[in-house]
Structure formats: C-alpha cells, structure tokens
PDB file of N, CA and C in Angstrom:
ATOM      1  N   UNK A   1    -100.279 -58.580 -22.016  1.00  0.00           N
ATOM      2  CA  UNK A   1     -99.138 -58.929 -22.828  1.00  0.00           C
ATOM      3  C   UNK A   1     -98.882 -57.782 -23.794  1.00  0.00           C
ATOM      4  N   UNK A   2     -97.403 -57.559 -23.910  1.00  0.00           N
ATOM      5  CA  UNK A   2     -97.071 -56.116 -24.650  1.00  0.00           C
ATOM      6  C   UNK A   2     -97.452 -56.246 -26.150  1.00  0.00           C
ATOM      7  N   UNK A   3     -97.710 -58.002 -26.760  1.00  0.00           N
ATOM      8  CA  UNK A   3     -97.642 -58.349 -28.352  1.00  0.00           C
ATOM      9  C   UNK A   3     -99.017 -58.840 -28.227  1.00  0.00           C
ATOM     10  N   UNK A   4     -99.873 -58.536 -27.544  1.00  0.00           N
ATOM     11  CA  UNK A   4    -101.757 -59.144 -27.326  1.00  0.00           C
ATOM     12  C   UNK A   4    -102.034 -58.882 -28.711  1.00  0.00           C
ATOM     13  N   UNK A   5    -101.839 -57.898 -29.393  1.00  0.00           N
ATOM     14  CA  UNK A   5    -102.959 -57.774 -30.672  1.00  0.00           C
ATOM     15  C   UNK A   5    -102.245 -58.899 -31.939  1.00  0.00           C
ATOM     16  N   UNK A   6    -101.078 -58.478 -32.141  1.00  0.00           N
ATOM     17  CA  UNK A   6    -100.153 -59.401 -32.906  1.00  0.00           C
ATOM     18  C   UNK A   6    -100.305 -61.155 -32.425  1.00  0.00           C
ATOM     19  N   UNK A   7    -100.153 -61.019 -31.118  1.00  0.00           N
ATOM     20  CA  UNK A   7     -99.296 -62.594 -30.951  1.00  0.00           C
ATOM     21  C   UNK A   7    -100.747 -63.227 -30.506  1.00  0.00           C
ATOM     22  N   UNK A   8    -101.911 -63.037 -30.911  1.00  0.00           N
ATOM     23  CA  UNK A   8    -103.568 -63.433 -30.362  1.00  0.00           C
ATOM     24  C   UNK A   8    -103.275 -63.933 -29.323  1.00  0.00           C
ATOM     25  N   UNK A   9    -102.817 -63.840 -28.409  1.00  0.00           N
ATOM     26  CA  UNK A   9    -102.732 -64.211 -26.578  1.00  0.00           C
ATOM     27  C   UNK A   9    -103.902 -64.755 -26.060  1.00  0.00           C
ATOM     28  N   UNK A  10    -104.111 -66.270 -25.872  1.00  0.00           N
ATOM     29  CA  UNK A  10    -105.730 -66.471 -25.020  1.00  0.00           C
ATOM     30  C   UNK A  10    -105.323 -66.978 -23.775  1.00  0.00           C
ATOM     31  N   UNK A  11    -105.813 -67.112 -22.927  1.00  0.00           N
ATOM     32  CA  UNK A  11    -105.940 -67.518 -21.503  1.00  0.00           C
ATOM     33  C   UNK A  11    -106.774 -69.014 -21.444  1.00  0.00           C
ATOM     34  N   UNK A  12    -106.365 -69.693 -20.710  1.00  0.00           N
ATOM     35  CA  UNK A  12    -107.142 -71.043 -20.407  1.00  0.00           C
ATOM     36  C   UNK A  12    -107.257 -71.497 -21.570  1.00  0.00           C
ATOM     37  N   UNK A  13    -105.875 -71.642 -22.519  1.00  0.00           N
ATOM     38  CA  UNK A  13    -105.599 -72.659 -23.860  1.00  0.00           C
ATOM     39  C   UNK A  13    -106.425 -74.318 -23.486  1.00  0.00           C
ATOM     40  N   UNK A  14    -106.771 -74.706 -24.363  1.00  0.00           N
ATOM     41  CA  UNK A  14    -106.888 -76.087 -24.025  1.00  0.00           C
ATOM     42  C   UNK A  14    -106.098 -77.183 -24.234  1.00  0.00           C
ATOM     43  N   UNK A  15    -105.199 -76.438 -25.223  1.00  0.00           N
ATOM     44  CA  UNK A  15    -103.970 -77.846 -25.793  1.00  0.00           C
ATOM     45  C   UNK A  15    -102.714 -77.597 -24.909  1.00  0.00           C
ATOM     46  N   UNK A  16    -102.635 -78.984 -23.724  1.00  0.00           N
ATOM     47  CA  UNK A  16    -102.099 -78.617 -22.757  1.00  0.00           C
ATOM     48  C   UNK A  16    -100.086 -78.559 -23.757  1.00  0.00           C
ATOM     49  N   UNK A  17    -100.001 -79.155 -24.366  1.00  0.00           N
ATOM     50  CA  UNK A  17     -98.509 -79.045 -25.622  1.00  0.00           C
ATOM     51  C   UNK A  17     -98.124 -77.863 -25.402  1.00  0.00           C
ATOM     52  N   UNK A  18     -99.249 -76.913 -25.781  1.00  0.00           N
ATOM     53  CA  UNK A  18     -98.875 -75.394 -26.584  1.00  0.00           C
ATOM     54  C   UNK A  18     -99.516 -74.106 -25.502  1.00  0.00           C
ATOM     55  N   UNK A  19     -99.050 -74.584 -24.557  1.00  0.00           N
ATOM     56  CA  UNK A  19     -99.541 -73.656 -23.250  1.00  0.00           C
ATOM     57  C   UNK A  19     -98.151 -73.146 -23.286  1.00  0.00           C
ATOM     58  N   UNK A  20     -98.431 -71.496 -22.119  1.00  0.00           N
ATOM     59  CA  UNK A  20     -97.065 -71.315 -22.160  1.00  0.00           C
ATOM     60  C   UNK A  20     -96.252 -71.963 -21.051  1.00  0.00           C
ATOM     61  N   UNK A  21     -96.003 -72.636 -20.362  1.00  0.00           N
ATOM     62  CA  UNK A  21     -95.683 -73.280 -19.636  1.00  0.00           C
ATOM     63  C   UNK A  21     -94.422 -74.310 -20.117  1.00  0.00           C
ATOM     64  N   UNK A  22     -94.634 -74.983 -21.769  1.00  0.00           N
ATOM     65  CA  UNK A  22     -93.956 -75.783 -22.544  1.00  0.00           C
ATOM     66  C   UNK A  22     -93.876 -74.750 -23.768  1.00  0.00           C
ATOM     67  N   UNK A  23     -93.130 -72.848 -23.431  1.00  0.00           N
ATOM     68  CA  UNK A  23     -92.548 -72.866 -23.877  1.00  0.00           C
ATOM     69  C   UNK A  23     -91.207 -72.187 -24.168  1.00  0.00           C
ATOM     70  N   UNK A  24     -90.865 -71.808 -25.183  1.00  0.00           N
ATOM     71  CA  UNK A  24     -89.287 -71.421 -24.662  1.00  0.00           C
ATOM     72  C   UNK A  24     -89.018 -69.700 -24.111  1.00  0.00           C
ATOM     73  N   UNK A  25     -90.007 -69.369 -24.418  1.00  0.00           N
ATOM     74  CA  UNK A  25     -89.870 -67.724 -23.616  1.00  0.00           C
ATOM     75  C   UNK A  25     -90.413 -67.850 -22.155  1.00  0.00           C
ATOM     76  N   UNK A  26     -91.044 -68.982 -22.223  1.00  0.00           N
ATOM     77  CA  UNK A  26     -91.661 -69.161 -20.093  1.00  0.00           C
ATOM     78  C   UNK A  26     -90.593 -69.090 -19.282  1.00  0.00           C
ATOM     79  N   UNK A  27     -90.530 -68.428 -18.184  1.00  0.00           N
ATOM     80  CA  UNK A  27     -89.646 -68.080 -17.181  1.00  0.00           C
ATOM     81  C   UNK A  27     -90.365 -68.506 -15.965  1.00  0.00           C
ATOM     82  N   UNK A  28     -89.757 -68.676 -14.882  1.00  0.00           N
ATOM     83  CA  UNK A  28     -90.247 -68.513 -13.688  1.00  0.00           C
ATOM     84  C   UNK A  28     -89.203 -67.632 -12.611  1.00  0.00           C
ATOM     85  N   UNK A  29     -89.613 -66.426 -12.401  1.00  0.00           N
ATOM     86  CA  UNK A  29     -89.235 -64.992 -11.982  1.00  0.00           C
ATOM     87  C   UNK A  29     -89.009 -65.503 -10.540  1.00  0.00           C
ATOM     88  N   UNK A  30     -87.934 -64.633  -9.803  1.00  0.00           N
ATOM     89  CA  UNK A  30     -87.407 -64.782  -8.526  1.00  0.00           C
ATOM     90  C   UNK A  30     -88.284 -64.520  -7.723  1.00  0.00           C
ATOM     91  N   UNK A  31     -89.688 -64.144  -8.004  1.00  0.00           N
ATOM     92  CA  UNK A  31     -90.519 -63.974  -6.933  1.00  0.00           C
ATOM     93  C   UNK A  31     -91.667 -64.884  -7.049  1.00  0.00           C
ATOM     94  N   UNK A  32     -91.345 -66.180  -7.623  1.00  0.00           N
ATOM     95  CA  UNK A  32     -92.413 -67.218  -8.028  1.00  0.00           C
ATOM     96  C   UNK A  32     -93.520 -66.954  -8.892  1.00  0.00           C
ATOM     97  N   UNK A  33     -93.281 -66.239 -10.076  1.00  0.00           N
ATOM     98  CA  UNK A  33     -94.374 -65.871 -10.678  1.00  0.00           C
ATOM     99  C   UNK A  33     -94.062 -65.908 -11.916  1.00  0.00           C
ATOM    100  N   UNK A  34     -95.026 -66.520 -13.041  1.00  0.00           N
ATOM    101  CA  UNK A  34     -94.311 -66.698 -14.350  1.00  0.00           C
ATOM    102  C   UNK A  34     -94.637 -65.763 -15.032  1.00  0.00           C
ATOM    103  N   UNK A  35     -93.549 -65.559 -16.271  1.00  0.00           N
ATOM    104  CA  UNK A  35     -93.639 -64.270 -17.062  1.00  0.00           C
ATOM    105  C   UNK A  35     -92.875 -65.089 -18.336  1.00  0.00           C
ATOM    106  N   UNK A  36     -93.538 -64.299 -19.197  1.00  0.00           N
ATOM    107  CA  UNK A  36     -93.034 -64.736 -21.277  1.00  0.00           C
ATOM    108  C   UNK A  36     -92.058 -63.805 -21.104  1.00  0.00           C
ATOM    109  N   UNK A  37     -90.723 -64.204 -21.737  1.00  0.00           N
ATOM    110  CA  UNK A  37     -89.761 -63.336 -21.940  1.00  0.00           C
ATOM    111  C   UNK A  37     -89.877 -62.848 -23.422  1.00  0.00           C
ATOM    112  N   UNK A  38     -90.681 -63.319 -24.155  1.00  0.00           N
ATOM    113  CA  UNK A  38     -91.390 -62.450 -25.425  1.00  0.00           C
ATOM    114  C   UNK A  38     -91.689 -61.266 -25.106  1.00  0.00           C
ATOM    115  N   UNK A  39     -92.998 -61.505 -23.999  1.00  0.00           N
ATOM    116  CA  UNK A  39     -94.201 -60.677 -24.336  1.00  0.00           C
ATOM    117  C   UNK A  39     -93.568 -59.427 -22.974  1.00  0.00           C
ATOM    118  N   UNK A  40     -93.155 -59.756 -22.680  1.00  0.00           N
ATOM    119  CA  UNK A  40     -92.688 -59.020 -20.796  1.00  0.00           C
ATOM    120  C   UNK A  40     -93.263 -58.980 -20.035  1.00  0.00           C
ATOM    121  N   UNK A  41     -93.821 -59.857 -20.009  1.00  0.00           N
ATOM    122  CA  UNK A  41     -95.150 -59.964 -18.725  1.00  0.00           C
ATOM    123  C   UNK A  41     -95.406 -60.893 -18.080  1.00  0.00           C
ATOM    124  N   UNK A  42     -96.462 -61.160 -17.334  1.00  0.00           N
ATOM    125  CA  UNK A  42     -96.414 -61.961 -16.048  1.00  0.00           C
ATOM    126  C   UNK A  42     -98.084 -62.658 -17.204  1.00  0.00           C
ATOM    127  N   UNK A  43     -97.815 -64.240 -16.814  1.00  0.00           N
ATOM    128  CA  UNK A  43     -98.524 -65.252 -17.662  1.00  0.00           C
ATOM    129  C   UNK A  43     -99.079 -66.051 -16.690  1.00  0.00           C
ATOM    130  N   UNK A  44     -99.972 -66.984 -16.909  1.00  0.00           N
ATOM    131  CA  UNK A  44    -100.576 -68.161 -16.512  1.00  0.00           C
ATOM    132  C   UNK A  44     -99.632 -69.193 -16.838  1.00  0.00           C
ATOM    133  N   UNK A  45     -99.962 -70.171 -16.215  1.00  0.00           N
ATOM    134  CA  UNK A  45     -98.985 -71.750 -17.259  1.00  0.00           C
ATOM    135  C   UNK A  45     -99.870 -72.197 -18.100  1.00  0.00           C
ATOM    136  N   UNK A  46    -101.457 -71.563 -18.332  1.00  0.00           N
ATOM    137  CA  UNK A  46    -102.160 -72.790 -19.615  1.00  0.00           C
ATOM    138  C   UNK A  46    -102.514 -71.574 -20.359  1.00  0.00           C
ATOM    139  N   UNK A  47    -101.901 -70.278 -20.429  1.00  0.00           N
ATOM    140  CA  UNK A  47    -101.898 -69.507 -21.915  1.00  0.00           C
ATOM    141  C   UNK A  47    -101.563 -69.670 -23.163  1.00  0.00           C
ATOM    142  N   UNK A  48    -101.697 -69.393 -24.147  1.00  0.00           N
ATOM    143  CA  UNK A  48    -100.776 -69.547 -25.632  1.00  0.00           C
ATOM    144  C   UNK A  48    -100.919 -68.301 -25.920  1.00  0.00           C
ATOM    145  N   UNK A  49     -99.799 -68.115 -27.120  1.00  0.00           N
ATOM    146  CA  UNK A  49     -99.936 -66.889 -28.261  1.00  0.00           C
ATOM    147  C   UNK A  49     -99.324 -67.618 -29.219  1.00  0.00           C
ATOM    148  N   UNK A  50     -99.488 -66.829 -30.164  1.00  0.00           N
ATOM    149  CA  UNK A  50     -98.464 -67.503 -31.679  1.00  0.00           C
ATOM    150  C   UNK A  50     -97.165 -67.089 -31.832  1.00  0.00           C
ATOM    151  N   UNK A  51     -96.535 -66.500 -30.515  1.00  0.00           N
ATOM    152  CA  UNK A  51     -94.945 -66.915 -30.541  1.00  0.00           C
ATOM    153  C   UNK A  51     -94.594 -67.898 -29.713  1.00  0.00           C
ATOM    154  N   UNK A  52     -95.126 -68.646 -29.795  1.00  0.00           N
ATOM    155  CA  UNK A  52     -94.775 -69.868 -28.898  1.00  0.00           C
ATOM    156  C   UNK A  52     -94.088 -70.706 -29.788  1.00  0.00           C
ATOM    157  N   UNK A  53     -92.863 -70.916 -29.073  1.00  0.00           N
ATOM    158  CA  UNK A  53     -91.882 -72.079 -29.452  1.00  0.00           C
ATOM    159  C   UNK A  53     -91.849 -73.493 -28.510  1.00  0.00           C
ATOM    160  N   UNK A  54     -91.767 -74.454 -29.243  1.00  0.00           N
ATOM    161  CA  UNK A  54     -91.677 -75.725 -27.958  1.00  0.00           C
ATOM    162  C   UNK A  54     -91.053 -75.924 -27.628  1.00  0.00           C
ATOM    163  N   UNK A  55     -90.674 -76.534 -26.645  1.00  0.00           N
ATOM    164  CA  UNK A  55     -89.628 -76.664 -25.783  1.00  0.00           C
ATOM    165  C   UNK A  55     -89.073 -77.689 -26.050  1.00  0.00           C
ATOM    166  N   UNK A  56     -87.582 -78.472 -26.729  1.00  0.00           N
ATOM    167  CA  UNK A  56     -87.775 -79.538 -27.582  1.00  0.00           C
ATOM    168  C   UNK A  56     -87.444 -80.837 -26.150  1.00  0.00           C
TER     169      UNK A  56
END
C-alpha cells in the first residue's frame, strides 16, 4: 500500500465492520481483483488502515 506507514495497513483485520471490503475506497477491478482507491493497490477483503470510511 502506497500510505502503509501513515494509514498503519494490517492484513487479516479481525473486526469483520472495518475490513476493507465495507469500505468506501474498496473497488473490485475489471480483472477480479480488489484494490483501495486510497492506497492504489491491490488489497485483501479482511484488511484495514485508518483511512477507512464505512460504507453507510
């Protein structure tokens, strides 16, 4: 992730809420693969960082 040091990025979050998956920068890319439109990169669905917005 391009914001890893800033946005503390962990992998295998446990609070399934605040994964990136539920949130508003999660994409799912034309080649089936998800990416944070924050961070520009290609994500898991049970990551977090602290730009995570919810998805209302």
């Amino acid at each position: 992730m391009s914001h890893e040091i800033e946005a503390n990025y962990r992998e295998n979050w446990y609070d399934e809420k605040t994964q990136c998956q539920n949130c508003t920068s999660f994409i799912m890319g034309a080649d089936g693969k998800y990416y944070c439109s924050e961070g520009k990169c290609e994500v898991p669905l049970d990551a977090h960082c602290d730009f995570f917005q919810a998805i209302d």
